[in-house]
N, C-alpha and C. Protein backbone atom coordinates (compact mmCIF):
# COMPACT_ATOMS: atom_id res chain seq x y z
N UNK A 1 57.79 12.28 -52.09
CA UNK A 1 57.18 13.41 -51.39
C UNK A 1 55.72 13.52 -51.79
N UNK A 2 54.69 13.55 -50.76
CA UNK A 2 53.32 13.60 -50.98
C UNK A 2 52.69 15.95 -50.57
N UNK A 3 52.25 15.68 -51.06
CA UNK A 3 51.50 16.68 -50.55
C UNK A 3 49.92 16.76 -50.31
N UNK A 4 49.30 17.25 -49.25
CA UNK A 4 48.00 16.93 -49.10
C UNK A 4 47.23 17.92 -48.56
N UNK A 5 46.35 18.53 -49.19
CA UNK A 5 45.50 19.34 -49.11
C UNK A 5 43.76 19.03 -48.51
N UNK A 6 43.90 19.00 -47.45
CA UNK A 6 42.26 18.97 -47.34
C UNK A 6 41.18 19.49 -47.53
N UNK A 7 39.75 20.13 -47.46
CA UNK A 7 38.54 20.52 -47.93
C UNK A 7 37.20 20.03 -47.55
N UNK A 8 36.29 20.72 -47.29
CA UNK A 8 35.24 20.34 -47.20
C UNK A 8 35.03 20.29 -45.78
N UNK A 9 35.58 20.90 -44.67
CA UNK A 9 34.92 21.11 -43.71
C UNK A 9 34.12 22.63 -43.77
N UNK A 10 33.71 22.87 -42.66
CA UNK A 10 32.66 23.74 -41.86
C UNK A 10 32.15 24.12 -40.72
N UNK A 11 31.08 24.02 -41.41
CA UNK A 11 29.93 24.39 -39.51
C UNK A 11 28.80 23.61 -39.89
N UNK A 12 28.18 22.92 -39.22
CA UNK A 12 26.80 22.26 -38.94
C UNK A 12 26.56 21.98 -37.88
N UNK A 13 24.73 21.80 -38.20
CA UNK A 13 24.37 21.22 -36.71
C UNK A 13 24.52 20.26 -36.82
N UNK A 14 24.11 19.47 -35.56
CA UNK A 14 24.28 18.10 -34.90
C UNK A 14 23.17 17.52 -35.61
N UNK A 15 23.69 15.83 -35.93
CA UNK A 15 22.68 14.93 -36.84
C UNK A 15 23.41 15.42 -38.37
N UNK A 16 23.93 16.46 -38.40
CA UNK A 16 24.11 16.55 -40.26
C UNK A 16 25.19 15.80 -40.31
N UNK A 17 25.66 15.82 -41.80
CA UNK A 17 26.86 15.67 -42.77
C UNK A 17 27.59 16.40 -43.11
N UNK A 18 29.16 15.42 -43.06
CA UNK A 18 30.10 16.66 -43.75
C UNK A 18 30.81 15.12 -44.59
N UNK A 19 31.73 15.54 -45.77
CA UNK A 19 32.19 15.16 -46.81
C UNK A 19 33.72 15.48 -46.90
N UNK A 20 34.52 15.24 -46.60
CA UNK A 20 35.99 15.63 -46.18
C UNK A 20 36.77 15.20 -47.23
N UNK A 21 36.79 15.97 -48.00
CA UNK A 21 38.42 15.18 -49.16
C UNK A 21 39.68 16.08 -48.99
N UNK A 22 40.61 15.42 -49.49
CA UNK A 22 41.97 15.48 -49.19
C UNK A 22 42.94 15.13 -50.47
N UNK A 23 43.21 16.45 -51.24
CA UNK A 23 43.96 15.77 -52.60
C UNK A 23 45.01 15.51 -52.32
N UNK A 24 45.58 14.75 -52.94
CA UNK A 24 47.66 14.37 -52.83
C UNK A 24 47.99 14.95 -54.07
N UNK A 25 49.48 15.41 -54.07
CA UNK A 25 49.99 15.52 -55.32
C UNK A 25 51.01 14.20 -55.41
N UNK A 26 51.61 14.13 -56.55
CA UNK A 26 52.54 13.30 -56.62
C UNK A 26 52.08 12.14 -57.67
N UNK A 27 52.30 11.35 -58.38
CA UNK A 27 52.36 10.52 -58.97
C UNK A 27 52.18 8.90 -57.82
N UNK A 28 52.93 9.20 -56.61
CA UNK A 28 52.42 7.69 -56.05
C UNK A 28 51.47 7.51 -54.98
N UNK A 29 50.54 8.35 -55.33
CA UNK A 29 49.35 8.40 -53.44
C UNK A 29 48.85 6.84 -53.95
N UNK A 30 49.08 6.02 -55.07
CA UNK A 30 48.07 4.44 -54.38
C UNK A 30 49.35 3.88 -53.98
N UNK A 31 50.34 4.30 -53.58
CA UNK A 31 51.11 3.46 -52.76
C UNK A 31 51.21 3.39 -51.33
N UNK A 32 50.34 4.58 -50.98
CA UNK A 32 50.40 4.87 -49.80
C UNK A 32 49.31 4.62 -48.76
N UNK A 33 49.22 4.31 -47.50
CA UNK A 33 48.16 3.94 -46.68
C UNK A 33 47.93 5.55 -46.45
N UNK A 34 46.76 5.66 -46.62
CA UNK A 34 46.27 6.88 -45.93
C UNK A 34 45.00 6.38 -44.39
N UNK A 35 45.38 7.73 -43.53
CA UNK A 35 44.45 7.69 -42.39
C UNK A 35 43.59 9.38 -42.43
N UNK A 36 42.97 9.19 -41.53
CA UNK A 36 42.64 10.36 -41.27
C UNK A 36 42.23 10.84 -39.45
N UNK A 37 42.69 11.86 -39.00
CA UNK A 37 43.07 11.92 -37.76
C UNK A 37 42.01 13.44 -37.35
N UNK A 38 41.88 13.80 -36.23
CA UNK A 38 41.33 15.21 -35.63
C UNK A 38 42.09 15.62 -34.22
N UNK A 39 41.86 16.71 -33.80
CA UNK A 39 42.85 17.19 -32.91
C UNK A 39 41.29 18.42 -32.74
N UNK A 40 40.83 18.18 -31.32
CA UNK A 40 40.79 19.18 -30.49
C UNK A 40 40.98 20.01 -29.61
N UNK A 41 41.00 21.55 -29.28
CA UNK A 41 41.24 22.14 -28.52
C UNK A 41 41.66 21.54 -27.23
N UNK A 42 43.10 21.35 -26.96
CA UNK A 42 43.64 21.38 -26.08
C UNK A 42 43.63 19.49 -25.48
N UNK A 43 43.80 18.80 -26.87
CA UNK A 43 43.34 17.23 -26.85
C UNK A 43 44.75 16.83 -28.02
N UNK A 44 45.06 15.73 -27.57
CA UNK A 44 46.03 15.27 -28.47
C UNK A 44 45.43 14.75 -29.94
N UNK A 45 46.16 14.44 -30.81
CA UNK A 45 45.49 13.86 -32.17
C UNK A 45 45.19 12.51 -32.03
N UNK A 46 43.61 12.26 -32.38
CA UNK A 46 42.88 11.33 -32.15
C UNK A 46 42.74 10.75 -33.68
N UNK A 47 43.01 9.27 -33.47
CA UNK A 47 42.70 8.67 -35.02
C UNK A 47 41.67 8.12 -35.05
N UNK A 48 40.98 8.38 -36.34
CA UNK A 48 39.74 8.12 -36.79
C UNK A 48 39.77 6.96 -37.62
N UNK A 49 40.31 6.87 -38.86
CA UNK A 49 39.91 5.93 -39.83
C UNK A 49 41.37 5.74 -40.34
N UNK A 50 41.49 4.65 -41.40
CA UNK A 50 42.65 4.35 -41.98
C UNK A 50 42.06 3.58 -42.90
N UNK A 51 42.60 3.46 -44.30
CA UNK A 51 42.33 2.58 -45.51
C UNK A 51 43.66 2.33 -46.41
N UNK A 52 43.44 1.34 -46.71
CA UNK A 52 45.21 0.48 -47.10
C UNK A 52 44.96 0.86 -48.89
N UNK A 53 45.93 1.18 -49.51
CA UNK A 53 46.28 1.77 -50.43
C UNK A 53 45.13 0.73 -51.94
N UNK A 54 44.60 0.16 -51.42
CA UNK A 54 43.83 -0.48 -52.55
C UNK A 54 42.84 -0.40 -52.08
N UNK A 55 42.09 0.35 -51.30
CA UNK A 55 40.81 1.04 -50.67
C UNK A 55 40.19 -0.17 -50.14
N UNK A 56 40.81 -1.57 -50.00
CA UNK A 56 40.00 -2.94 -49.78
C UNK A 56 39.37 -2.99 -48.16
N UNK A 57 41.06 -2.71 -47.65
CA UNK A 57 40.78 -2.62 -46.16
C UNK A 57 41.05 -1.41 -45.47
N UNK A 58 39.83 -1.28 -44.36
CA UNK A 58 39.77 -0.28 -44.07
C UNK A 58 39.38 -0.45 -42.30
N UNK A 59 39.55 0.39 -41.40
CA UNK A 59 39.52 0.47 -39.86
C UNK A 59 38.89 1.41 -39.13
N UNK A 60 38.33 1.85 -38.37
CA UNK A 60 38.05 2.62 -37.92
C UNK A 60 37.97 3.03 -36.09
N UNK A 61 38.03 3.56 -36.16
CA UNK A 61 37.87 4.17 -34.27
C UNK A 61 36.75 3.54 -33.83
N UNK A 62 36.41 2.80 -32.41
CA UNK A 62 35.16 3.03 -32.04
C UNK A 62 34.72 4.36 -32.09
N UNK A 63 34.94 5.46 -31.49
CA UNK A 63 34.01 6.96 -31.58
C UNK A 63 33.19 7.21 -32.89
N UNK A 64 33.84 6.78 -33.69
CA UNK A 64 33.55 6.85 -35.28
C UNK A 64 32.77 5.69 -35.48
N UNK A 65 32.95 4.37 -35.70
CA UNK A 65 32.40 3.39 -36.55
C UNK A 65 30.84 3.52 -36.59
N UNK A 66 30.51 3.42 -37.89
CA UNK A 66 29.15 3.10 -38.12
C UNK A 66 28.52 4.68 -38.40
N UNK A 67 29.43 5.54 -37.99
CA UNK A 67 28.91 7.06 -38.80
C UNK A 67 29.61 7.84 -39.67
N UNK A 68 31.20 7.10 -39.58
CA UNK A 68 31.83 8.06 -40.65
C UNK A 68 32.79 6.57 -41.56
N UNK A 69 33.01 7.54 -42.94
CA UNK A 69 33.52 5.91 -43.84
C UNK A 69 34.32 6.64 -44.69
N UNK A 70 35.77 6.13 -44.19
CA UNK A 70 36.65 6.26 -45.36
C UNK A 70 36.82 5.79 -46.54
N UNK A 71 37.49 6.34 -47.99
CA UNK A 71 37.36 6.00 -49.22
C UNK A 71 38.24 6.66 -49.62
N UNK A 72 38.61 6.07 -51.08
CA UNK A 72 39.70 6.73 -51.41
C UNK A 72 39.57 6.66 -53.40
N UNK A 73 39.98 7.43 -54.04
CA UNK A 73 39.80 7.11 -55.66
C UNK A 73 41.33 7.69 -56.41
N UNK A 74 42.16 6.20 -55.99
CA UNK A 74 43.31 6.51 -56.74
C UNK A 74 43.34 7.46 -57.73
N UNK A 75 42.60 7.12 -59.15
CA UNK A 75 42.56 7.73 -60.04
C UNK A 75 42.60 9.35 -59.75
N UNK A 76 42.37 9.51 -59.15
CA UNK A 76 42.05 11.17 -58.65
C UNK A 76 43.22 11.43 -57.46
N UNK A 77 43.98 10.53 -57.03
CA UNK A 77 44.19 11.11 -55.98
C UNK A 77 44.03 11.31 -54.79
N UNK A 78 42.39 11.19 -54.38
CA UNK A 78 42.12 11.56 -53.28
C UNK A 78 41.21 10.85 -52.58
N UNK A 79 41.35 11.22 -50.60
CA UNK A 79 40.58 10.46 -50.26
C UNK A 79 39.48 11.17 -49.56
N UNK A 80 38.87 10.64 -48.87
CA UNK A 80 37.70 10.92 -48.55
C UNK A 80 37.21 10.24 -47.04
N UNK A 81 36.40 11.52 -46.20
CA UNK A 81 35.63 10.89 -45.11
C UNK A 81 34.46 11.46 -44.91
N UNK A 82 33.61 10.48 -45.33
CA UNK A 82 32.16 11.01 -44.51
C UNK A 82 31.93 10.52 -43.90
N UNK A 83 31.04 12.01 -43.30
CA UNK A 83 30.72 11.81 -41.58
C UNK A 83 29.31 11.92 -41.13
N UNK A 84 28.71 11.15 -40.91
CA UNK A 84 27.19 11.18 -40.63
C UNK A 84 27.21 11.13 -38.96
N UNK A 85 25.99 12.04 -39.47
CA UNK A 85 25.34 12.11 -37.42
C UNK A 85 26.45 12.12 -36.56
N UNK A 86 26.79 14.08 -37.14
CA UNK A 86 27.68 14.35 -36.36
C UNK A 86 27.13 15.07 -35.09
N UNK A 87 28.30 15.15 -33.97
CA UNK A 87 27.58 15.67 -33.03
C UNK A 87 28.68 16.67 -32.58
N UNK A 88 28.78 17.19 -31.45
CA UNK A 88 29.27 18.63 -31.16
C UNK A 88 30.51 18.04 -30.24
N UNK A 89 30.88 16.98 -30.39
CA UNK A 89 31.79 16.51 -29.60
C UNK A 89 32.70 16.14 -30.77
N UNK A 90 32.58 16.10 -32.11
CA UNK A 90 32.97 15.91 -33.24
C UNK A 90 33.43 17.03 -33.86
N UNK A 91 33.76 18.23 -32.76
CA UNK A 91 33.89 19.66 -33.13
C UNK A 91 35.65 19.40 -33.24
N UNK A 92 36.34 19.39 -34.27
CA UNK A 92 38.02 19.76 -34.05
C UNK A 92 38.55 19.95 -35.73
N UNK A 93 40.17 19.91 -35.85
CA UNK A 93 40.91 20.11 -36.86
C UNK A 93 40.34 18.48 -37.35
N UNK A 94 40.40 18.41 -38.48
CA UNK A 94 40.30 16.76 -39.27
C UNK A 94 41.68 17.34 -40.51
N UNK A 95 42.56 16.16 -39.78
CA UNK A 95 43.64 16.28 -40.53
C UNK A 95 43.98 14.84 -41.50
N UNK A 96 44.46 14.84 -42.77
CA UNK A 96 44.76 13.77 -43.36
C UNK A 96 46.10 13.12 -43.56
N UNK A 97 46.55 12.10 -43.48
CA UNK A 97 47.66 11.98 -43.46
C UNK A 97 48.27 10.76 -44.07
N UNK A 98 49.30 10.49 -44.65
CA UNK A 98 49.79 9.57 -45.86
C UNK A 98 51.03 8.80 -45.23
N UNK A 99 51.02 7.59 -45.49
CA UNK A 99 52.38 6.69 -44.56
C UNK A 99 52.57 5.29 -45.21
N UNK A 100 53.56 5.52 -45.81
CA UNK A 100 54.31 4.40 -46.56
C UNK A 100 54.72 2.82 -45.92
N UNK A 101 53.91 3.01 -44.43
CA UNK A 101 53.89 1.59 -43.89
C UNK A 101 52.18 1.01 -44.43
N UNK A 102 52.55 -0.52 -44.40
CA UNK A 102 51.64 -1.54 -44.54
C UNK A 102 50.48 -1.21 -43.65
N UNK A 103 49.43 -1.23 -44.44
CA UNK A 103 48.04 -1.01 -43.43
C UNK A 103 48.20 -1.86 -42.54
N UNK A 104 47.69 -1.97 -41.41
CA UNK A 104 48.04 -2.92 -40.40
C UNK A 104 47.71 -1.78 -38.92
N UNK A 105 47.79 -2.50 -38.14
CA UNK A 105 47.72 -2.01 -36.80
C UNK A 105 48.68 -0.61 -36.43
N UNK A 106 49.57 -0.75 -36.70
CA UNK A 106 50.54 0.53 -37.03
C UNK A 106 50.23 1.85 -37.14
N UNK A 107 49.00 1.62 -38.48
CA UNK A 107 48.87 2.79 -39.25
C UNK A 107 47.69 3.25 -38.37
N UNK A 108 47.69 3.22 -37.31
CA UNK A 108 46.58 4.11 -36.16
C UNK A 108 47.10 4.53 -35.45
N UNK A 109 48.50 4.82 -35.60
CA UNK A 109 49.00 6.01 -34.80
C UNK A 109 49.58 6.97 -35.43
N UNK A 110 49.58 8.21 -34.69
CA UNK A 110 49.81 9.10 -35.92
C UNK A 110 51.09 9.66 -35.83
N UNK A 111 52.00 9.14 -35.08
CA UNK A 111 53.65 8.93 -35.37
C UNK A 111 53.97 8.68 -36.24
N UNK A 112 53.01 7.62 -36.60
CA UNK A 112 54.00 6.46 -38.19
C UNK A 112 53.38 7.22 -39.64
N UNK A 113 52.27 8.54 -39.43
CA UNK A 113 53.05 8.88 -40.67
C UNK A 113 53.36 9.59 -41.56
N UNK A 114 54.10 9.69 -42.51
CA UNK A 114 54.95 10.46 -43.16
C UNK A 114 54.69 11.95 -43.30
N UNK A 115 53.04 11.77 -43.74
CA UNK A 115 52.99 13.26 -44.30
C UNK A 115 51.49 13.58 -43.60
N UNK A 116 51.72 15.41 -43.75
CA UNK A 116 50.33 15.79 -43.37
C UNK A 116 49.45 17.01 -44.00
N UNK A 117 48.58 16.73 -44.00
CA UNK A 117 47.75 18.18 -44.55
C UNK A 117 48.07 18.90 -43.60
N UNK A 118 47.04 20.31 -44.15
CA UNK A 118 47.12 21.61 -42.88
C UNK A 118 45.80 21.38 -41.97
N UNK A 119 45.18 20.64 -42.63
CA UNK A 119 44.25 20.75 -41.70
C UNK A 119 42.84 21.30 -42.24
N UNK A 120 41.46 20.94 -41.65
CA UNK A 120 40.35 21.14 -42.21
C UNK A 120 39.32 21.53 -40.80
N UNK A 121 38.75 22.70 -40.83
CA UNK A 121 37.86 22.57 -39.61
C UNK A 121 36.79 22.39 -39.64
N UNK A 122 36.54 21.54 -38.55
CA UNK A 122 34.77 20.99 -38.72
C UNK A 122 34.25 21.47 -37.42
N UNK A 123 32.91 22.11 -37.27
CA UNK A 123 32.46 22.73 -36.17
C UNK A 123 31.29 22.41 -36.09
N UNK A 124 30.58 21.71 -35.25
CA UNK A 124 29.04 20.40 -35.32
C UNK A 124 28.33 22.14 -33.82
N UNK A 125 27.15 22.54 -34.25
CA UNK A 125 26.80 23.31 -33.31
C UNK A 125 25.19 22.35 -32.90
N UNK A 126 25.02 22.68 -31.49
CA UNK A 126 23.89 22.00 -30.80
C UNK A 126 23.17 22.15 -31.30
C-alpha cells in the first residue's frame, strides 16, 4: 500500500514555474513506476510524464516535452515535476500516481495505476 500526497501547486502567470512534489509513504516507493497525470475542468485525465523506478528512464507527453521534467529521490520518497513556461492551458488538477507495472508503454495510461494522490491545483493566469 502506497500513499501519496502532493504539494506545491498554485497560481501563476504564464511563462512562470511551478515545482510539484508528491511524498509516498511506505517503505517500497523505489519499486514503483511513478507518473504524473492532470485533469481539467470537464476533460478526462491527461498523462504527462512517467519515470521508471530507478529515475533512469523517463517519458513524456508531447504537450509537455521540453518544459516540464520528471524526477524522483528514492531516498526521500518523493517525486517531482517541474514545469517551465507554463501557460493557461496548463490550468488543471496535477495528480500523482504510483503502479507496480514495468515502465514501459503501459505506464501512460492512467488505468494501470495502482495508486493516487488527492490532487494538487495549478492555475497559470494570462
Amino acid at each position: 500500500q502506497v500513499q501519496l500526497v502532493e504539494s506545491g501547486g498554485g497560481l501563476v502567470q504564464a511563462g512562470g514555474s511551478l515545482r510539484l512534489s508528491c511524498a509516498a509513504s511506505g517503505r517500497t516507493f523505489s519499486m514503483y513506476t511513478m507518473g504524473w497525470f492532470r485533469q481539467a475542468p470537464g476533460k478526462e485525465h491527461e498523462f504527462l510524464a512517467v519515470i521508471s523506478w530507478s529515475g533512469g528512464r523517463t517519458y513524456y507527453a508531447d504537450s509537455v516535452k521540453g518544459r516540464f521534467t520528471i524526477s524522483r529521490d528514492n531516498a526521500k520518497n518523493t517525486v517531482y515535476l517541474q514545469m517551465n513556461s507554463l501557460t493557461p492551458e496548463d490550468t488543471a488538477v496535477y495528480y500523482c500516481a504510483a503502479t507496480k507495472a514495468t515502465y514501459g508503454s503501459g505506464t501512460r495510461y492512467h488505468r494501470n495505476y495502482d495508486y493516487w494522490g488527492q490532487g494538487t491545483q495549478v492555475t497559470v493566469s494570462s
